[in-house]
C-alpha atoms as a PDB file:
ATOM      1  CA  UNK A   1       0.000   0.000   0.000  1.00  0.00           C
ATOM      2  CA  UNK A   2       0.920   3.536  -1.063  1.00  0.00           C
ATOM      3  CA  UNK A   3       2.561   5.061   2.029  1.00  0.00           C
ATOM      4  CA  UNK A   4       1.123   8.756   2.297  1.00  0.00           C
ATOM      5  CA  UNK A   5       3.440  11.347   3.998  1.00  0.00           C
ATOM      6  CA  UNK A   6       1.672  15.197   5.239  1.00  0.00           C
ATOM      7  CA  UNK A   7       4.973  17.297   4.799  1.00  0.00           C
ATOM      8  CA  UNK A   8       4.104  19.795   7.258  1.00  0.00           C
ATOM      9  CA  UNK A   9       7.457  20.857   7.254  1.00  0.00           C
ATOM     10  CA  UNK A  10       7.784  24.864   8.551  1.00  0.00           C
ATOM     11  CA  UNK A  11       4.307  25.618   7.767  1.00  0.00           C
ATOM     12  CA  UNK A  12       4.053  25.716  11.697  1.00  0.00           C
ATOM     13  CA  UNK A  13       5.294  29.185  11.166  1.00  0.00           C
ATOM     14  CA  UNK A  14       7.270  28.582  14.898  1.00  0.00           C
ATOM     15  CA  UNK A  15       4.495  27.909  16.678  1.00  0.00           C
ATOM     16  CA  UNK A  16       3.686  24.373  18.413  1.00  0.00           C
ATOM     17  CA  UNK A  17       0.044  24.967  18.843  1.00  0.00           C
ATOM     18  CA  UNK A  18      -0.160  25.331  14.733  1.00  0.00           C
ATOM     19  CA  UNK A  19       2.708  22.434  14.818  1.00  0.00           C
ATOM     20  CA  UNK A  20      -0.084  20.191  17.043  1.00  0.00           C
ATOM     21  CA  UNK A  21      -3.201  21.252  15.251  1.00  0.00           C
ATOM     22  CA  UNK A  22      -1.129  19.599  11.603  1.00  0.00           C
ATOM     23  CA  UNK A  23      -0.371  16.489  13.208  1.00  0.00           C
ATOM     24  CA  UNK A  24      -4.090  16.064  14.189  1.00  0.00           C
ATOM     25  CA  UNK A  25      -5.302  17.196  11.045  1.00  0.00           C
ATOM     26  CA  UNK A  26      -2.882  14.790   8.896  1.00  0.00           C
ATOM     27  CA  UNK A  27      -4.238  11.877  11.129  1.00  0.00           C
ATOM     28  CA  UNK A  28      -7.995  12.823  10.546  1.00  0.00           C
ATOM     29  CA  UNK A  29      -6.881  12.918   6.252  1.00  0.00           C
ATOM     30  CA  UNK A  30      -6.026   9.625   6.445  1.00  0.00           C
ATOM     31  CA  UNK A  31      -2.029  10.205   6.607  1.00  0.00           C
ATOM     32  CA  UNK A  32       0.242   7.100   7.269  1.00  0.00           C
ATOM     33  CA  UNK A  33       2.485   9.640   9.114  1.00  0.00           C
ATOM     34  CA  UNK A  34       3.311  13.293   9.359  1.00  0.00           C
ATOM     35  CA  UNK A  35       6.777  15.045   8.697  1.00  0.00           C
ATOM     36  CA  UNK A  36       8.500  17.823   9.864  1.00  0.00           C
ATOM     37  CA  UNK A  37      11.959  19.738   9.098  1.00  0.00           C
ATOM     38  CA  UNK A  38      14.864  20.643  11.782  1.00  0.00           C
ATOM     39  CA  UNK A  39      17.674  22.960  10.679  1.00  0.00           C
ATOM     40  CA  UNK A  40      20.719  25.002  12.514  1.00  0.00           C
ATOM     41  CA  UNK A  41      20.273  28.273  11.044  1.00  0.00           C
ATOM     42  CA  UNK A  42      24.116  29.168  11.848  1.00  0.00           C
ATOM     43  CA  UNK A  43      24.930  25.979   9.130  1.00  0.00           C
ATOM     44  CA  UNK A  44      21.985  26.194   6.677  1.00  0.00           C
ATOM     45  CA  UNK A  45      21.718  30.423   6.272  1.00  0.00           C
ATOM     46  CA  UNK A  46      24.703  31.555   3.754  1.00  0.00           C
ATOM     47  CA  UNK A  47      26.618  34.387   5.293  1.00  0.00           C
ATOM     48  CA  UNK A  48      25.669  36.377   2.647  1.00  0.00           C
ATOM     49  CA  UNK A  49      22.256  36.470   3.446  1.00  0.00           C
ATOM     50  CA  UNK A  50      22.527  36.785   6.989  1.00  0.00           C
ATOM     51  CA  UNK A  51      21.522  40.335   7.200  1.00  0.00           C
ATOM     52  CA  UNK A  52      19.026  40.558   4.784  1.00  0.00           C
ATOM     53  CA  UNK A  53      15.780  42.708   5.618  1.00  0.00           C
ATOM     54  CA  UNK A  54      12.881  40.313   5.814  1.00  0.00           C
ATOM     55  CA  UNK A  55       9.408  41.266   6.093  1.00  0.00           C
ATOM     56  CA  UNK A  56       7.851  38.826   8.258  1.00  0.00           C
ATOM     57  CA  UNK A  57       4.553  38.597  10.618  1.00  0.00           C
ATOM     58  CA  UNK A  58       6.832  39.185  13.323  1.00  0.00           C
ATOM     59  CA  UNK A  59       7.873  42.585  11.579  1.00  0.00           C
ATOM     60  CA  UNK A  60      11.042  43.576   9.345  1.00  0.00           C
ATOM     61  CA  UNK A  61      14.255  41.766  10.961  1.00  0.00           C
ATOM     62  CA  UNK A  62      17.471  39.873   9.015  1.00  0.00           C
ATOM     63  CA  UNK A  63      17.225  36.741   7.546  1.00  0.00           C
ATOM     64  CA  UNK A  64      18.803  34.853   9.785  1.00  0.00           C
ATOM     65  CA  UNK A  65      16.575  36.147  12.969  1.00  0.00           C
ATOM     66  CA  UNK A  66      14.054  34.918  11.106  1.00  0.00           C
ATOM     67  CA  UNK A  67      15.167  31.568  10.610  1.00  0.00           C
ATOM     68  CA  UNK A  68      15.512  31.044  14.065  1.00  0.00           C
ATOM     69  CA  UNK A  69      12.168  31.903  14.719  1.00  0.00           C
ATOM     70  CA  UNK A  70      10.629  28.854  12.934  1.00  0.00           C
ATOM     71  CA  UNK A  71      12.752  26.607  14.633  1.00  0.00           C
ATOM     72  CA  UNK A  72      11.481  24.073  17.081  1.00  0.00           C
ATOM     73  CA  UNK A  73      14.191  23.075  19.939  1.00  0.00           C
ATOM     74  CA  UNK A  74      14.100  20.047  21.911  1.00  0.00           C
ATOM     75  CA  UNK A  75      11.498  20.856  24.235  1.00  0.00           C
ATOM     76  CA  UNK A  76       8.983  22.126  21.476  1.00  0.00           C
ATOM     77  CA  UNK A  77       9.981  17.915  19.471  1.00  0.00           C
ATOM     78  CA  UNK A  78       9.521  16.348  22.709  1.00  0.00           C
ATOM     79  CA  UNK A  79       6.100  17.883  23.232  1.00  0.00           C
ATOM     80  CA  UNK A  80       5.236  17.404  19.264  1.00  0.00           C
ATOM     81  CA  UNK A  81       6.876  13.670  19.829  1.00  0.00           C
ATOM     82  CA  UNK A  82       3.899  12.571  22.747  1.00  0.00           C
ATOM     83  CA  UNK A  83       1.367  14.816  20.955  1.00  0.00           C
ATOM     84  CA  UNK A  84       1.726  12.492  17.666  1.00  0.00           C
ATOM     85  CA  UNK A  85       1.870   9.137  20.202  1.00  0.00           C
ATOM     86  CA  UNK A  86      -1.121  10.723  21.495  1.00  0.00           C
ATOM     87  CA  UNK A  87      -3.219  11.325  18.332  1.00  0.00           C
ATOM     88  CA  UNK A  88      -1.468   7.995  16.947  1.00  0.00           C
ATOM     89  CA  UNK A  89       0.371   8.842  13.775  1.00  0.00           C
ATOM     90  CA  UNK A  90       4.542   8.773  13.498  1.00  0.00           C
ATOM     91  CA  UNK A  91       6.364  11.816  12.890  1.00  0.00           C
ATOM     92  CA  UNK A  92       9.210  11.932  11.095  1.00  0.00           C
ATOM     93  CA  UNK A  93      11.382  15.386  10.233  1.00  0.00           C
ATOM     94  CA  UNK A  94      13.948  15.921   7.963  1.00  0.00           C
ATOM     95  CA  UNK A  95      17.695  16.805   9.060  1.00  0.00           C
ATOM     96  CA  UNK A  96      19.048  19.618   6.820  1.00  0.00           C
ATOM     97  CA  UNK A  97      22.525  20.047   8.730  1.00  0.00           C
ATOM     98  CA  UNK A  98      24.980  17.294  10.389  1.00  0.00           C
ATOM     99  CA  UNK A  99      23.800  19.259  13.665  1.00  0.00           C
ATOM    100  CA  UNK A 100      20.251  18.613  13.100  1.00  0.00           C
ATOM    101  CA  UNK A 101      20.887  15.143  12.387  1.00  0.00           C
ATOM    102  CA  UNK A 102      22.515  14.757  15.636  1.00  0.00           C
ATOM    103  CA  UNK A 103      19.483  16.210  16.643  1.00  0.00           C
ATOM    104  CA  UNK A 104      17.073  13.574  15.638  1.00  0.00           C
ATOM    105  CA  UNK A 105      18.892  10.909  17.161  1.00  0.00           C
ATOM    106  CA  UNK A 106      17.389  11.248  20.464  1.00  0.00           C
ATOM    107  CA  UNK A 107      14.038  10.203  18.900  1.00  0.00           C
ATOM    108  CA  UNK A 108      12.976   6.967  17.389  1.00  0.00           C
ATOM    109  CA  UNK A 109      11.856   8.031  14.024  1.00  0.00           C
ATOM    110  CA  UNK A 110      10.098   5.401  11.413  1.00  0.00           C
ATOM    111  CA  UNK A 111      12.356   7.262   8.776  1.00  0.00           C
ATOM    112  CA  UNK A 112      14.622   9.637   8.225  1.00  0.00           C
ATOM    113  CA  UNK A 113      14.365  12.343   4.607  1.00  0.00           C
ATOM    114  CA  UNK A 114      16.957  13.347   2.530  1.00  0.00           C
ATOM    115  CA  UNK A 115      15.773  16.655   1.144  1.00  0.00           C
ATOM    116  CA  UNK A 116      16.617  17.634  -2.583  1.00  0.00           C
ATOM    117  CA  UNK A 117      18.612  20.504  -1.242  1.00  0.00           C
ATOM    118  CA  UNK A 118      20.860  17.822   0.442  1.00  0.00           C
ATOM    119  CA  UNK A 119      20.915  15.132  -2.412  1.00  0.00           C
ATOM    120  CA  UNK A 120      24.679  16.029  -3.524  1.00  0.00           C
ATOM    121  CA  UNK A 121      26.327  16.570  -0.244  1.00  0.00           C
ATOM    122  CA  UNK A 122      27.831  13.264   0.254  1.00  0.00           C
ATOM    123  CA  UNK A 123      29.295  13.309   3.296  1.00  0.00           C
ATOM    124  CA  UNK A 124      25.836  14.141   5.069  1.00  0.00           C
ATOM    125  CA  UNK A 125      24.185  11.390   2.454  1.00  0.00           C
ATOM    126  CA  UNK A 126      26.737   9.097   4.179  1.00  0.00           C
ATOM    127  CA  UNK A 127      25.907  10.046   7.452  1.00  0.00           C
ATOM    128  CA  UNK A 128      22.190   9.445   7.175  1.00  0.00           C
ATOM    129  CA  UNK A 129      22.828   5.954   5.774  1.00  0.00           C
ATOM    130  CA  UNK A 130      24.680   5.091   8.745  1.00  0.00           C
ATOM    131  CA  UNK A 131      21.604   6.015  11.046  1.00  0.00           C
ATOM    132  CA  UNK A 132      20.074   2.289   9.220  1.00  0.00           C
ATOM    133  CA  UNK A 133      17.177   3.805   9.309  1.00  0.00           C
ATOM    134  CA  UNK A 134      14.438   2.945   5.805  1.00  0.00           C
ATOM    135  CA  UNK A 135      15.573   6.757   4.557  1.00  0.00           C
ATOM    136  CA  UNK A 136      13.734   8.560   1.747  1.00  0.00           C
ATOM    137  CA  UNK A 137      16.048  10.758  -0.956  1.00  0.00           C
ATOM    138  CA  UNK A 138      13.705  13.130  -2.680  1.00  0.00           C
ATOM    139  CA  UNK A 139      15.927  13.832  -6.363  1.00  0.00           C
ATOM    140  CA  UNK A 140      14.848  17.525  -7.117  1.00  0.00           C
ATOM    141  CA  UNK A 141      17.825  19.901  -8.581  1.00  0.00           C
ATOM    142  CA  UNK A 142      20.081  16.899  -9.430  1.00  0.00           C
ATOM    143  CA  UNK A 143      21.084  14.587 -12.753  1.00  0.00           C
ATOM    144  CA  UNK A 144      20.950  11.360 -12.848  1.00  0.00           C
ATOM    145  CA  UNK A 145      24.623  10.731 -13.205  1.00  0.00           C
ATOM    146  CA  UNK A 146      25.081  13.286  -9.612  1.00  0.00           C
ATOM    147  CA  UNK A 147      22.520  10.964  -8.532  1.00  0.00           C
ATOM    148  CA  UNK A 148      23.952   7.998  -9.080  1.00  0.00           C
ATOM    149  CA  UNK A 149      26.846   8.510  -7.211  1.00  0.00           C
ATOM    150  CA  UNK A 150      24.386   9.485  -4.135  1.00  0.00           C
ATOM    151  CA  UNK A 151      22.217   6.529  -4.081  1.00  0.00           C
ATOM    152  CA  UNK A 152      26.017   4.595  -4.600  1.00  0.00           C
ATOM    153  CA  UNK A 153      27.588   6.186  -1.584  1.00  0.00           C
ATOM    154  CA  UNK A 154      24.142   5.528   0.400  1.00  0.00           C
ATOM    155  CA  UNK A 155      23.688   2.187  -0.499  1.00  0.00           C
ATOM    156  CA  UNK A 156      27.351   1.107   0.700  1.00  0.00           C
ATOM    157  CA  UNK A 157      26.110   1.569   4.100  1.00  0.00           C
ATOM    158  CA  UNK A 158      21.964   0.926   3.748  1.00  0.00           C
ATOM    159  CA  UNK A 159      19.704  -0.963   1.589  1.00  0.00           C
ATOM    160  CA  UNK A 160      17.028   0.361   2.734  1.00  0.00           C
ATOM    161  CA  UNK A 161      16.305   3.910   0.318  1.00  0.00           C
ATOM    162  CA  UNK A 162      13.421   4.916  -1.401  1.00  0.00           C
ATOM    163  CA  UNK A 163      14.067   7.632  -4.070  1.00  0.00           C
ATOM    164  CA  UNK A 164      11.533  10.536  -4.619  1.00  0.00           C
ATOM    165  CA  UNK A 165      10.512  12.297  -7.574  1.00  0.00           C
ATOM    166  CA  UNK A 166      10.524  15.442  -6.865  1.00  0.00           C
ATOM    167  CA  UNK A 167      10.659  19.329  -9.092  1.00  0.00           C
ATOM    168  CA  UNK A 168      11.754  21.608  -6.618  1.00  0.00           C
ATOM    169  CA  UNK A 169       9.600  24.828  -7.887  1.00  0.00           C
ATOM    170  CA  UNK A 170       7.093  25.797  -5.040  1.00  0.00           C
ATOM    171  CA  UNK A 171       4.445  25.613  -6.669  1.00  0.00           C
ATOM    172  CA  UNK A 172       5.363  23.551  -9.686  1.00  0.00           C
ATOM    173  CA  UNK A 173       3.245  23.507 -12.449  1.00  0.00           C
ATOM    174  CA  UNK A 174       1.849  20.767 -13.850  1.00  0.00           C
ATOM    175  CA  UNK A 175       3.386  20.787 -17.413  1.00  0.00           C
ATOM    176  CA  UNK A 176       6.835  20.191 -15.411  1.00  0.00           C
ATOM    177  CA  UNK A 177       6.053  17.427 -13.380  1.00  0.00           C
ATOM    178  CA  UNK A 178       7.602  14.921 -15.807  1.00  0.00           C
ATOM    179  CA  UNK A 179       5.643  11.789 -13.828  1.00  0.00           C
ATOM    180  CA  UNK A 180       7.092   9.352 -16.254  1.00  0.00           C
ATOM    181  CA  UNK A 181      10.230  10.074 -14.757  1.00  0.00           C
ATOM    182  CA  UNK A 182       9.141   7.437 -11.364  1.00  0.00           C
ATOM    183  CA  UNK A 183       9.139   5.044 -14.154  1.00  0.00           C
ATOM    184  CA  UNK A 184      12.695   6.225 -15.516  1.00  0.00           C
ATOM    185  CA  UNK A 185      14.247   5.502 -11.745  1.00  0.00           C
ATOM    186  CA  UNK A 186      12.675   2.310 -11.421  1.00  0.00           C
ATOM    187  CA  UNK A 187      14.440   0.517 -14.533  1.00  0.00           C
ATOM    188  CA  UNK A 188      17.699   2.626 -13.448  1.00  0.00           C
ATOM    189  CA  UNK A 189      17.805   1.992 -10.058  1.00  0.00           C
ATOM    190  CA  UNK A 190      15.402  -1.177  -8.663  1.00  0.00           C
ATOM    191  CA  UNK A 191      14.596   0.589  -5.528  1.00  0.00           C
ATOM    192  CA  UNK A 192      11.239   1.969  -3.936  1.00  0.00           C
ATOM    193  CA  UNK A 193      10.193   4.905  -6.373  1.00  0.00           C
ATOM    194  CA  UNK A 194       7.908   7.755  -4.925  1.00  0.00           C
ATOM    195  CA  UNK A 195       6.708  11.195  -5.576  1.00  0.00           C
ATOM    196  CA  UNK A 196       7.423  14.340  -3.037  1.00  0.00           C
ATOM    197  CA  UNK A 197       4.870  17.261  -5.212  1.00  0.00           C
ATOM    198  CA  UNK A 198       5.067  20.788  -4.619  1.00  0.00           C
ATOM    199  CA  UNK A 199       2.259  21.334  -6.969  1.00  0.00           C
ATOM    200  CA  UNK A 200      -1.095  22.928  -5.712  1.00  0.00           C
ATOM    201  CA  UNK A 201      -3.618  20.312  -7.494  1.00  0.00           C
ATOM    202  CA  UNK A 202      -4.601  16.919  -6.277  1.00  0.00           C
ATOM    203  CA  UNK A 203      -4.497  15.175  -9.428  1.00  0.00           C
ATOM    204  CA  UNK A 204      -1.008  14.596 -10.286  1.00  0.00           C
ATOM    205  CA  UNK A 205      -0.051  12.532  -6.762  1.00  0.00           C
ATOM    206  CA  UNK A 206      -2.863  10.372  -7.838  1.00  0.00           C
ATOM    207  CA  UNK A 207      -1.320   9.631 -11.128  1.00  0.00           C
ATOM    208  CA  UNK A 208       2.229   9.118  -8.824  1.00  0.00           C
ATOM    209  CA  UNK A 209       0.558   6.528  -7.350  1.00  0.00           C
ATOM    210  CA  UNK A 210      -0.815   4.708 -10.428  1.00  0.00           C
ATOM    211  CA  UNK A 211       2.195   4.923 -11.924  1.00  0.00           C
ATOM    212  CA  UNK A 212       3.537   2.663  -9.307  1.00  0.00           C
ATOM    213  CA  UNK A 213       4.955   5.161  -6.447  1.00  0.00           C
ATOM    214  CA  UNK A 214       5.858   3.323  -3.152  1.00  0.00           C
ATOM    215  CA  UNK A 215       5.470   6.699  -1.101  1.00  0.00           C
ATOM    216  CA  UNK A 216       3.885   9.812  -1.822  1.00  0.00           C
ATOM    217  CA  UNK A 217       4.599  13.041  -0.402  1.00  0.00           C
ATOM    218  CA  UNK A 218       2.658  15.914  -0.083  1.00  0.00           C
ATOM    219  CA  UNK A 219       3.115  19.762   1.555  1.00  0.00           C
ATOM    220  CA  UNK A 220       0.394  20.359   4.107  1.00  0.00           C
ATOM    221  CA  UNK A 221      -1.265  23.142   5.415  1.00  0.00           C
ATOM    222  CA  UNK A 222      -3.813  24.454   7.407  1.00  0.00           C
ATOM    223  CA  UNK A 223      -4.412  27.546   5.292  1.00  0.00           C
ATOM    224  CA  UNK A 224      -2.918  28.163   1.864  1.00  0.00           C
ATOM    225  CA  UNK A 225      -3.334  31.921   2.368  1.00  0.00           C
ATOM    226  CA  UNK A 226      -0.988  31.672   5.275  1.00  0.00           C
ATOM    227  CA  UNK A 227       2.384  33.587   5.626  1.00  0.00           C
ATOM    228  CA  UNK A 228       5.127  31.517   4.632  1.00  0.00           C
ATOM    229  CA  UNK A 229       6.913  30.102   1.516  1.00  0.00           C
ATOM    230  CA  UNK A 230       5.597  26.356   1.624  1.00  0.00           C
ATOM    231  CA  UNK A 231       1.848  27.137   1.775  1.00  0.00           C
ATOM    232  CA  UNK A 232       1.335  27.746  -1.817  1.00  0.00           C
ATOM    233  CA  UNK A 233       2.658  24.614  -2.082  1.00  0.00           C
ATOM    234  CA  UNK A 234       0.972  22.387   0.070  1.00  0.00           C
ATOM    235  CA  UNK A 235      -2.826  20.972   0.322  1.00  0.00           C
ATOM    236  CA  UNK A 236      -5.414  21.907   2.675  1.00  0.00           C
ATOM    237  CA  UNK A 237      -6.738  18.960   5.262  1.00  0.00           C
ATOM    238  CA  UNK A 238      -9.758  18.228   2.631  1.00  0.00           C
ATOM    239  CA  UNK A 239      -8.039  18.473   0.064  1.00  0.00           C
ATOM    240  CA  UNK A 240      -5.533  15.844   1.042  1.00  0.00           C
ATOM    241  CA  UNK A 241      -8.002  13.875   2.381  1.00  0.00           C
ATOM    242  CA  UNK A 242      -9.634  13.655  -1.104  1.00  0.00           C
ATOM    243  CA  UNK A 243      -5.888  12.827  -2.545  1.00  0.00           C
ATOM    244  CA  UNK A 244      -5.644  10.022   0.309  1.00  0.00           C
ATOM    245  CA  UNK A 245      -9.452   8.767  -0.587  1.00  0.00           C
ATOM    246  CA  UNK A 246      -8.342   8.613  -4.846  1.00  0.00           C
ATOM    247  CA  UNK A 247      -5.389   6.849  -4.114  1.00  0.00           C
ATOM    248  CA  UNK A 248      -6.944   4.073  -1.763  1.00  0.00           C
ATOM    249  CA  UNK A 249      -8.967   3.179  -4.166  1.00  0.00           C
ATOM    250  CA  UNK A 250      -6.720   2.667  -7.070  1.00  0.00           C
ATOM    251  CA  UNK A 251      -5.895  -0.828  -5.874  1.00  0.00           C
ATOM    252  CA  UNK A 252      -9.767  -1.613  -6.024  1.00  0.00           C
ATOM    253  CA  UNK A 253     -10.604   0.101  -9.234  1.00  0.00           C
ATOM    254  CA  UNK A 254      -7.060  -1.718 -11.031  1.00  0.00           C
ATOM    255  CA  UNK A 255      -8.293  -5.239  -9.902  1.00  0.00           C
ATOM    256  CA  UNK A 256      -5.999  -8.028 -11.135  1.00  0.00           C
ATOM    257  CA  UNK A 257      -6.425  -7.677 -14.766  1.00  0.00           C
ATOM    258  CA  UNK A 258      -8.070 -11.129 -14.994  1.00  0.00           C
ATOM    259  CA  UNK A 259     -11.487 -12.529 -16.166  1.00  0.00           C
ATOM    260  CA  UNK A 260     -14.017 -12.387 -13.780  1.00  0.00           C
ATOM    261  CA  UNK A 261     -17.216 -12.953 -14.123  1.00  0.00           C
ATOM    262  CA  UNK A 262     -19.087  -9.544 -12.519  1.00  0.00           C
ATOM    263  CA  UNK A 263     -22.308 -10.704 -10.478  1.00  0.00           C
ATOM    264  CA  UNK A 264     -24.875  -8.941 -12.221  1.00  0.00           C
ATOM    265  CA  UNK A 265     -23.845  -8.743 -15.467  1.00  0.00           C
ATOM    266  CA  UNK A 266     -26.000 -12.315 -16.780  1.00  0.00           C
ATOM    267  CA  UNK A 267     -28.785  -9.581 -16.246  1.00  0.00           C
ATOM    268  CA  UNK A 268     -28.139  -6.873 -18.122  1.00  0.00           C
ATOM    269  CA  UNK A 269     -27.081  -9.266 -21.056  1.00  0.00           C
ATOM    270  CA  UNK A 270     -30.145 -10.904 -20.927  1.00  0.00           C
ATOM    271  CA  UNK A 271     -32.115  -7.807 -21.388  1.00  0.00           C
ATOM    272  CA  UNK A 272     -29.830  -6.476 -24.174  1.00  0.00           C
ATOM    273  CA  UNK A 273     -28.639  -9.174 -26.306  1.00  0.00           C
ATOM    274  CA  UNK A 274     -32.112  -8.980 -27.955  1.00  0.00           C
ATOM    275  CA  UNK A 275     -30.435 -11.285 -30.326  1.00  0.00           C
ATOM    276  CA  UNK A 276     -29.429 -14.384 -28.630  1.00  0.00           C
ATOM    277  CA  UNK A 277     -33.548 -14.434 -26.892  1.00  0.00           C
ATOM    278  CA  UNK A 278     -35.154 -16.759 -29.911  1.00  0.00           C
ATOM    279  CA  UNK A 279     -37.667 -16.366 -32.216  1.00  0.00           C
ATOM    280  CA  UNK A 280     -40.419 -14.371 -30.392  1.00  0.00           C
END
């Protein structure tokens, strides 16, 4: 079955209420689990845009202030960790720094997320495939040459990756989505294939997941209107749950491919095959 992740990511904004009210709402749209992200500012910000102006709800302050400000520490994960016991869905977040990584380790995560950002840094692909952990590599921004020499370096240490298709444009349109391409990594690589969309539509996860994807990713929000760079992104808690609905039933709807014979149907031929009746 289709494993269905709500990428809440930052669209908590910095606040754990918000963070709390996601995790309940992924859980109520039918989400296998619900993911967040955890970066050190002081690694991920480049220097140069430290002390850029930002306009933010919090008012005009630098870049990097900001950063800080949608960061959870471990007090805000522990609370978020028994919340999501609580409500009964995993969590899962993904590690954008070695710190961060680190980090994560004092919680038992079902998986840990290498974001496309973080697909060509080696050493920290490396690191997350010594965690053992089933890890998910989304493949935005790269080639597939670059990429194979990630999934090789992973794979010396962990057999356990799924790769995600992924455009890294927030929001993507559809004409780019390139969906075929799940079927391109699957010859080249036999391993898991998924789909992480940035798109604002339903339609084209569904497709993802007909086209064979082993996980599919999604950005989730509360509010699309919200402040924040992810929300345009992401799908409202109904309109997830209608993606989650459409993709539970593709197993039903594909059946086996095999004659059957469909109760019901002896009927209706009886009453239309005017033909096969006799001579009145």
């Amino acid at each position: 079955m289709t494993h269905i992740i709500a990428e809440a990511g930052i669209n908590h904004n910095g606040n754990l209420e918000t963070a709390k009210r996601l995790v309940a709402a992924a859980k109520a749209a039918g989400a296998d689990s619900v993911k967040f992200q955890k970066r050190n500012p002081e690694v991920c910000v480049p220097i140069a845009m430290r002390e850029s102006p930002r306009d933010t709800p919090w008012g005009s302050m630098p870049y990097l202030e900001y950063k800080h400000r949608l960061e959870f520490g471990m007090d805000e994960f522990r609370e978020l960790d028994s919340y999501a016991r609580e409500v009964g869905i995993p969590w899962s977040a993904s590690a954008w720094d070695f710190d961060s990584l680190s980090f994560l380790d004092n919680f038992e995560l079902p998986y840990h997320k290498v974001a496309s950002a973080l697909n060509t840094h080696l050493s920290f692909v490396e690191e997350v495939a010594r965690r053992g952990l089933p890890t998910l590599m989304s493949t935005g921004m790269i080639d597939l040459p670059t990429l194979d020499k990630s999934v090789e370096v992973f794979l010396r240490h962990n057999e356990k990756l799924t790769l995600l298709h992924c455009v890294s444009t927030y929001p993507a349109a559809e004409s780019e989505l390139n969906l075929r391409k799940i079927e391109t990594l699957q010859a080249r690589y036999g391993l898991p294939i998924g789909y992480s969309g940035h798109e604002s539509s339903v339609s084209p996860s569904v497709i993802a997941a007909v086209l064979g994807a082993a996980v599919i990713e999604r950005h989730f929000t509360l509010d699309r209107s919200s402040w924040g760079t992810d929300h345009a992104a992401s799908l409202e808690p109904s309109g997830f749950a209608n993606m989650v609905n459409m993709i539970r039933k593709i197993p039903l709807v594909l059946g086996d491919g095999q004659e059957h014979e469909i109760p019901g149907e002896s009927a209706v031929a009886e009453k239309l095959r005017y033909w096969e009746a006799g001579p009145a």
